[in-house]
PDB file of N, CA and C in Angstrom:
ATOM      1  N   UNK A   1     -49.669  17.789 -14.174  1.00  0.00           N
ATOM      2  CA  UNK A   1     -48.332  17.395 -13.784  1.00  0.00           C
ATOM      3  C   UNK A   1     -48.389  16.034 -13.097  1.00  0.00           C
ATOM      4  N   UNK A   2     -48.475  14.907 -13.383  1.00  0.00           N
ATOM      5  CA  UNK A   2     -48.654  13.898 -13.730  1.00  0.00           C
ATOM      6  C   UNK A   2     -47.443  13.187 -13.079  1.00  0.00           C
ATOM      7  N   UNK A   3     -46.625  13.348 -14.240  1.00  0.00           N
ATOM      8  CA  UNK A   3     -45.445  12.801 -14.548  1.00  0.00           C
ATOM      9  C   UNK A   3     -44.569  13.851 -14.073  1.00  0.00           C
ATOM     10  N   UNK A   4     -43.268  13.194 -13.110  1.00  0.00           N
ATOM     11  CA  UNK A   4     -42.426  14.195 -12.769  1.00  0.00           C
ATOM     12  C   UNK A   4     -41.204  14.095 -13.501  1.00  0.00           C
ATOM     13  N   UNK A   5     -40.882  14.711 -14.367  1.00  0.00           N
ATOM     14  CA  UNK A   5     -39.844  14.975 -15.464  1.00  0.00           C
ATOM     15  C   UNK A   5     -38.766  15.792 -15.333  1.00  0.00           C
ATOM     16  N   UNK A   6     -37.821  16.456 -14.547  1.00  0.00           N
ATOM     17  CA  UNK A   6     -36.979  17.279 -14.130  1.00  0.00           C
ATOM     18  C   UNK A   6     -35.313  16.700 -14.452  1.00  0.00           C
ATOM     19  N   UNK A   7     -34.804  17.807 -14.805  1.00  0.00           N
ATOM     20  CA  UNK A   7     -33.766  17.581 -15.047  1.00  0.00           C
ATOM     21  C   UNK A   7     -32.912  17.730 -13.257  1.00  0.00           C
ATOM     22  N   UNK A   8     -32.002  17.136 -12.885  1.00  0.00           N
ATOM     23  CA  UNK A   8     -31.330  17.520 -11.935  1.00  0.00           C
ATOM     24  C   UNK A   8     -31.015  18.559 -11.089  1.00  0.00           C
ATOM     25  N   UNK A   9     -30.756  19.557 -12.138  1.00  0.00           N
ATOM     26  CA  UNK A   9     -30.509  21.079 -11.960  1.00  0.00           C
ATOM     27  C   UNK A   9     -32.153  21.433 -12.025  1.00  0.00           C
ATOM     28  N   UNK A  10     -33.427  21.652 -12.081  1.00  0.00           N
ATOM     29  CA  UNK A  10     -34.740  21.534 -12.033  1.00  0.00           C
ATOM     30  C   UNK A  10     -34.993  20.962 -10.188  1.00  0.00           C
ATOM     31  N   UNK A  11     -34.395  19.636 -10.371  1.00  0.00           N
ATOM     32  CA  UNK A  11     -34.773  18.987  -9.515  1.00  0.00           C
ATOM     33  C   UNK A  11     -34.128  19.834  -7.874  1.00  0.00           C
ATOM     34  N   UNK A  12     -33.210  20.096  -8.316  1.00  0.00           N
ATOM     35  CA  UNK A  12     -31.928  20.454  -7.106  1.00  0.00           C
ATOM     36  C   UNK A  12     -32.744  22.301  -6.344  1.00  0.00           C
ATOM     37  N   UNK A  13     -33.139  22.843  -7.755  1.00  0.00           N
ATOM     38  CA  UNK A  13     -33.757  24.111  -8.174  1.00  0.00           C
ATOM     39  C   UNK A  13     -34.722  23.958  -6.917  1.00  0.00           C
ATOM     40  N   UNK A  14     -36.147  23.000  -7.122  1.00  0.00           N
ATOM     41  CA  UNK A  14     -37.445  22.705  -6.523  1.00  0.00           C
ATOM     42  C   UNK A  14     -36.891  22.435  -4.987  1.00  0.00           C
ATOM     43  N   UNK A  15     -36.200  21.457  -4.874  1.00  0.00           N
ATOM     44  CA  UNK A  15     -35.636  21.387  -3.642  1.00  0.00           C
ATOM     45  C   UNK A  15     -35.722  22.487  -2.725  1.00  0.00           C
ATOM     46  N   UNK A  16     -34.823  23.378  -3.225  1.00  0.00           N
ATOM     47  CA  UNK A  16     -34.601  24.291  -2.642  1.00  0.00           C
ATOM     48  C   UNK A  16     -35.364  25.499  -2.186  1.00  0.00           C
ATOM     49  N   UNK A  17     -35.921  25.892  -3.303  1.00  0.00           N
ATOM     50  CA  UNK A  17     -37.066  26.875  -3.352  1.00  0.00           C
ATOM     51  C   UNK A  17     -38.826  26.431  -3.146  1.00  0.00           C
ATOM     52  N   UNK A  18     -38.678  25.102  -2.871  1.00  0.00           N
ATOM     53  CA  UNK A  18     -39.998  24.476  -2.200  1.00  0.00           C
ATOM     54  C   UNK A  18     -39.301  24.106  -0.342  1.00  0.00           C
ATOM     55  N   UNK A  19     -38.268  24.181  -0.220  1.00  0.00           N
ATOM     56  CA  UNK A  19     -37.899  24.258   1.029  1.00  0.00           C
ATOM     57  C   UNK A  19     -38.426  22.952   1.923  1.00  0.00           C
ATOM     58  N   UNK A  20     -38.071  21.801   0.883  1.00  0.00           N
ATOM     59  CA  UNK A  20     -38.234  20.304   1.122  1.00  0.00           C
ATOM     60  C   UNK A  20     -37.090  19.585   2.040  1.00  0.00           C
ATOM     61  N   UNK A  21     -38.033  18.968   3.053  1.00  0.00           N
ATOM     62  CA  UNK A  21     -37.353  18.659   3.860  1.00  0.00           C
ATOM     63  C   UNK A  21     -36.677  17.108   3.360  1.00  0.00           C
ATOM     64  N   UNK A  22     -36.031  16.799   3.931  1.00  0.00           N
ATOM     65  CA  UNK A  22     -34.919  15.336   3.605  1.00  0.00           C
ATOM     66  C   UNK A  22     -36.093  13.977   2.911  1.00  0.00           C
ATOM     67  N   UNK A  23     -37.563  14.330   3.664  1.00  0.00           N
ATOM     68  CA  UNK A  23     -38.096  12.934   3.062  1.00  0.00           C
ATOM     69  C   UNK A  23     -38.908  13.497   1.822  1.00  0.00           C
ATOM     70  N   UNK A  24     -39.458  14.548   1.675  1.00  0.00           N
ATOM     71  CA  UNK A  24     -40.183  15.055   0.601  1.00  0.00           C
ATOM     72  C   UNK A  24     -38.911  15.207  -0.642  1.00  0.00           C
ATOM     73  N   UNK A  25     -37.846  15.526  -0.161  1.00  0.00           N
ATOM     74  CA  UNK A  25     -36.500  15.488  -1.048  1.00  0.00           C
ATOM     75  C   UNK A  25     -36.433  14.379  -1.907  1.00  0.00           C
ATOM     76  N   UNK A  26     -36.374  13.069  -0.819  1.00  0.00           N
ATOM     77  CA  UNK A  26     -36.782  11.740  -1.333  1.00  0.00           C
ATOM     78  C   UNK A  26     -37.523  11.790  -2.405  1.00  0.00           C
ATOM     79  N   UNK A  27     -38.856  11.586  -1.964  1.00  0.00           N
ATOM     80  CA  UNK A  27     -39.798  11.025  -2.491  1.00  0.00           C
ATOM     81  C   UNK A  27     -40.386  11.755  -4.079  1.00  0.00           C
ATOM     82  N   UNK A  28     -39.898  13.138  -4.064  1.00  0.00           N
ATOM     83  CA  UNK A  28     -39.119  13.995  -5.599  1.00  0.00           C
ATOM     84  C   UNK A  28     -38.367  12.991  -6.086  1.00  0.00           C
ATOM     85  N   UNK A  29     -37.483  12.581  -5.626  1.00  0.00           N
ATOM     86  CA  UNK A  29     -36.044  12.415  -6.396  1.00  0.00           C
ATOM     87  C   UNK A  29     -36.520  10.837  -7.165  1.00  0.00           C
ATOM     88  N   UNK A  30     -37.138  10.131  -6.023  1.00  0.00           N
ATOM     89  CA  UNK A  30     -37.960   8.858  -7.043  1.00  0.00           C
ATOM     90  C   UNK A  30     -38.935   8.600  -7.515  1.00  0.00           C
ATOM     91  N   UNK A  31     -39.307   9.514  -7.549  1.00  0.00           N
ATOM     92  CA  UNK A  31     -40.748   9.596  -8.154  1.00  0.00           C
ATOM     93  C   UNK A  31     -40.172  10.115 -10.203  1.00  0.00           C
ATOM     94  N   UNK A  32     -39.079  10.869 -10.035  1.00  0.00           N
ATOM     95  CA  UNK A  32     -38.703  11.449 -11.029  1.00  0.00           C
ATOM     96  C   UNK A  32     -37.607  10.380 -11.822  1.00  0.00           C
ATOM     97  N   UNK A  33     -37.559   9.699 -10.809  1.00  0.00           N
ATOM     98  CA  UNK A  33     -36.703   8.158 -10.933  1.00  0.00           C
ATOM     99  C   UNK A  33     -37.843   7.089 -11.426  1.00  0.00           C
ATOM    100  N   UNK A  34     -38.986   7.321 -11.744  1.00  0.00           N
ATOM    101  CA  UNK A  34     -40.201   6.200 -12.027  1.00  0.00           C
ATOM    102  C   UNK A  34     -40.114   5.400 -10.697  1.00  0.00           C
ATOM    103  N   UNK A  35     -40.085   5.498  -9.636  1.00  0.00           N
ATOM    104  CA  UNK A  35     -40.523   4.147  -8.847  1.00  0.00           C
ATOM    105  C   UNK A  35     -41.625   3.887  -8.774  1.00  0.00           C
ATOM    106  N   UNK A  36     -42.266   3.138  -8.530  1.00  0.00           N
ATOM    107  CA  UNK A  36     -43.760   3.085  -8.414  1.00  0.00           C
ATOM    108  C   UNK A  36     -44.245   3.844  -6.844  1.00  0.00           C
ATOM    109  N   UNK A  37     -45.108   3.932  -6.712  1.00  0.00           N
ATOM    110  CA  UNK A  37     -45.492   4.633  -5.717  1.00  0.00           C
ATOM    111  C   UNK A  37     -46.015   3.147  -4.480  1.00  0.00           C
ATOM    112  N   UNK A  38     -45.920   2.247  -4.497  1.00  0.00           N
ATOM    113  CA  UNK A  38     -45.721   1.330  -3.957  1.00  0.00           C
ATOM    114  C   UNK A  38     -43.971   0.902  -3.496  1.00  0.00           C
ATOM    115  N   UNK A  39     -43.695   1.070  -4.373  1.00  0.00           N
ATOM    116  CA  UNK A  39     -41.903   1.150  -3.815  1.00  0.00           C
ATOM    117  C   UNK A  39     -41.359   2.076  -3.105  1.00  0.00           C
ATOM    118  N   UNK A  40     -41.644   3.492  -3.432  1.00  0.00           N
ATOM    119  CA  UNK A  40     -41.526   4.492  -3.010  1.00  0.00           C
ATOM    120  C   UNK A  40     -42.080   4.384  -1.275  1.00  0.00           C
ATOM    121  N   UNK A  41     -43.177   3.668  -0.903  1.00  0.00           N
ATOM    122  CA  UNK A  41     -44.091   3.772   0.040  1.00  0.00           C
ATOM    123  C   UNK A  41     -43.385   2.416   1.105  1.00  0.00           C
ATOM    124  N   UNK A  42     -42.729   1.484   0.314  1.00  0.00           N
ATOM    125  CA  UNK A  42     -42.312   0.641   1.383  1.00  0.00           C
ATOM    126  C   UNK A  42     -40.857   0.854   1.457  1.00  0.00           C
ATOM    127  N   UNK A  43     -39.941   1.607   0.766  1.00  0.00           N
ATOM    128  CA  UNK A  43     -39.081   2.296   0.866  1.00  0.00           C
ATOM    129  C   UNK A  43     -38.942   2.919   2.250  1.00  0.00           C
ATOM    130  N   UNK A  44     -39.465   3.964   2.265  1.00  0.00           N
ATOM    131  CA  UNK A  44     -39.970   4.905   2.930  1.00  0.00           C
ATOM    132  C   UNK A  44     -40.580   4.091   4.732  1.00  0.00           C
ATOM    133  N   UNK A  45     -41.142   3.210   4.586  1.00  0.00           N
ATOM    134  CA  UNK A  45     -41.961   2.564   5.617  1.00  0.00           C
ATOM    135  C   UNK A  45     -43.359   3.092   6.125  1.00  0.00           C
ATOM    136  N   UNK A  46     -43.957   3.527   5.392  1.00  0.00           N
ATOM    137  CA  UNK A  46     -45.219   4.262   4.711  1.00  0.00           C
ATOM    138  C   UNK A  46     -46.624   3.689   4.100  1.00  0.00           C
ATOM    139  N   UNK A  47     -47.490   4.234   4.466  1.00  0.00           N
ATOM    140  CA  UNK A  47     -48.695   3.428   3.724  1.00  0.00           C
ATOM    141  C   UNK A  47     -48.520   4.147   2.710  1.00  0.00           C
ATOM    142  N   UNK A  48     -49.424   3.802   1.097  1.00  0.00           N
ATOM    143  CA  UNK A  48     -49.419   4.645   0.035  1.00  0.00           C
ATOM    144  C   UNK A  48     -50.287   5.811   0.500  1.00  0.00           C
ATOM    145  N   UNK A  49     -51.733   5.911   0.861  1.00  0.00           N
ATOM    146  CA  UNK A  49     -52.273   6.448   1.420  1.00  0.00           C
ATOM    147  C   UNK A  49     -51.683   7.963   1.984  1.00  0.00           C
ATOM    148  N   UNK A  50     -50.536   7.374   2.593  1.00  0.00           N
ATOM    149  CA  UNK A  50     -49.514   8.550   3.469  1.00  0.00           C
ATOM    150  C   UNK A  50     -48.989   9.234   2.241  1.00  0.00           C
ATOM    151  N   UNK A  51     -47.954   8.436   1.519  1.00  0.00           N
ATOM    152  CA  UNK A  51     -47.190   8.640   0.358  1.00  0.00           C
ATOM    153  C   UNK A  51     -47.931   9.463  -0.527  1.00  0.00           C
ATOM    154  N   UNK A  52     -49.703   9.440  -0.995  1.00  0.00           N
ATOM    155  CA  UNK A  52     -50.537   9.967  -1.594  1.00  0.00           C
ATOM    156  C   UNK A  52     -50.643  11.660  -1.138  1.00  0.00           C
ATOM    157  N   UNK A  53     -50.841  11.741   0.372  1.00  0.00           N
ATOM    158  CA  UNK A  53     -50.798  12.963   0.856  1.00  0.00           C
ATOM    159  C   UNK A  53     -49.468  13.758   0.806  1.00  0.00           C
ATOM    160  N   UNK A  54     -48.192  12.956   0.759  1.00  0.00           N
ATOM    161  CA  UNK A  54     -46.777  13.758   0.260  1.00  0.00           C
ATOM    162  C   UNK A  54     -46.597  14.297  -0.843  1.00  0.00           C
ATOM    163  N   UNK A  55     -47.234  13.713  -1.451  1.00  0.00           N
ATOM    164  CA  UNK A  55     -46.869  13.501  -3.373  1.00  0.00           C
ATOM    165  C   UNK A  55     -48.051  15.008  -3.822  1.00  0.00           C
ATOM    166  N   UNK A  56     -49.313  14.707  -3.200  1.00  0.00           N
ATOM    167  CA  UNK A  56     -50.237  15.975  -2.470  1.00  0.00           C
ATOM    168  C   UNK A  56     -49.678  17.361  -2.678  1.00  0.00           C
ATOM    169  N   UNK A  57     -48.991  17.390  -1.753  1.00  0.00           N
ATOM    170  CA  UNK A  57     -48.365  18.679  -0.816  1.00  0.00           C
ATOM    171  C   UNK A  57     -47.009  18.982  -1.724  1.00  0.00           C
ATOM    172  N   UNK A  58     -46.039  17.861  -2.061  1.00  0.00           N
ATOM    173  CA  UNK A  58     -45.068  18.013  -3.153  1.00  0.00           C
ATOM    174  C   UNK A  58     -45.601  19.359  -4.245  1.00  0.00           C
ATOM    175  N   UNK A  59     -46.751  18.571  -4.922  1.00  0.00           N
ATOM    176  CA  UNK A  59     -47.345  18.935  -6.467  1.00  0.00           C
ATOM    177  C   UNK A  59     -47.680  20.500  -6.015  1.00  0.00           C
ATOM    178  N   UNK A  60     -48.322  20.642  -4.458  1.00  0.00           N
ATOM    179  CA  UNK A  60     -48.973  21.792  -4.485  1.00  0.00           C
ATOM    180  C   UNK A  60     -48.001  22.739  -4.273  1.00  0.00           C
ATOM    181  N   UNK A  61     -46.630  22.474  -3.756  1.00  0.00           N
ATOM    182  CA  UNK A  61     -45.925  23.541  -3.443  1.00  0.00           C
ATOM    183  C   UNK A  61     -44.904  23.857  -4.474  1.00  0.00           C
ATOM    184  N   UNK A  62     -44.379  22.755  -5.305  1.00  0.00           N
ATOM    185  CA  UNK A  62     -44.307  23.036  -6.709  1.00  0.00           C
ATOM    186  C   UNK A  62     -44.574  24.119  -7.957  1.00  0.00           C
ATOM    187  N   UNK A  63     -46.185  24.047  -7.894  1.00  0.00           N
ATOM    188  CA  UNK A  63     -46.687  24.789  -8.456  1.00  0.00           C
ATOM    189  C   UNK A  63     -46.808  26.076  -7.747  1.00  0.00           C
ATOM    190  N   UNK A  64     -46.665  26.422  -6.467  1.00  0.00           N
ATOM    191  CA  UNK A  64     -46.632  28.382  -6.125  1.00  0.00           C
ATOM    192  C   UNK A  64     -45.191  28.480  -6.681  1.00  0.00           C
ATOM    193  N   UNK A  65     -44.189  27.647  -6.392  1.00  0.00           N
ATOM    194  CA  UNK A  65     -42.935  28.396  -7.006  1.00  0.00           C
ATOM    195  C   UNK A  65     -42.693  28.546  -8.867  1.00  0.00           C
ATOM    196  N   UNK A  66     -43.355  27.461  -9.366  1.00  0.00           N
ATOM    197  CA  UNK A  66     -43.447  27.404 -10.929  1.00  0.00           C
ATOM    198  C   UNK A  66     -44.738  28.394 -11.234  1.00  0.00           C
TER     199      UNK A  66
END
């Protein structure tokens, strides 16, 4: 899972049932938007590094609910 591909209703779905808080909400929503993970990271006001460990924890909690 690579690539985050979600339809809205998917997206809105994960949200909810991964029990994502307002910045992990974010960083779903553009990541699924293609930003680069450098945009995403100065967006944010973030090292990538940081952004790496969100994106982390995103994927892993993702997958217990899928």
């Amino acid at each position: 899972m690579s690539k985050f591909n979600f339809t809205k209703d998917e997206y809105e779905y994960l949200v909810e049932k991964c029990m994502f808080n307002e910045e992990m909400a974010l960083i779903l929503e553009l990541l699924i938007k293609n930003y680069s993970r450098t945009q995403i990271a100065m967006k944010l006001n973030i090292s990538e590094s940081t952004l790496d460990k969100r994106i982390h924890y995103i994927k892993k909690k993702i997958l217990r609910v899928l």
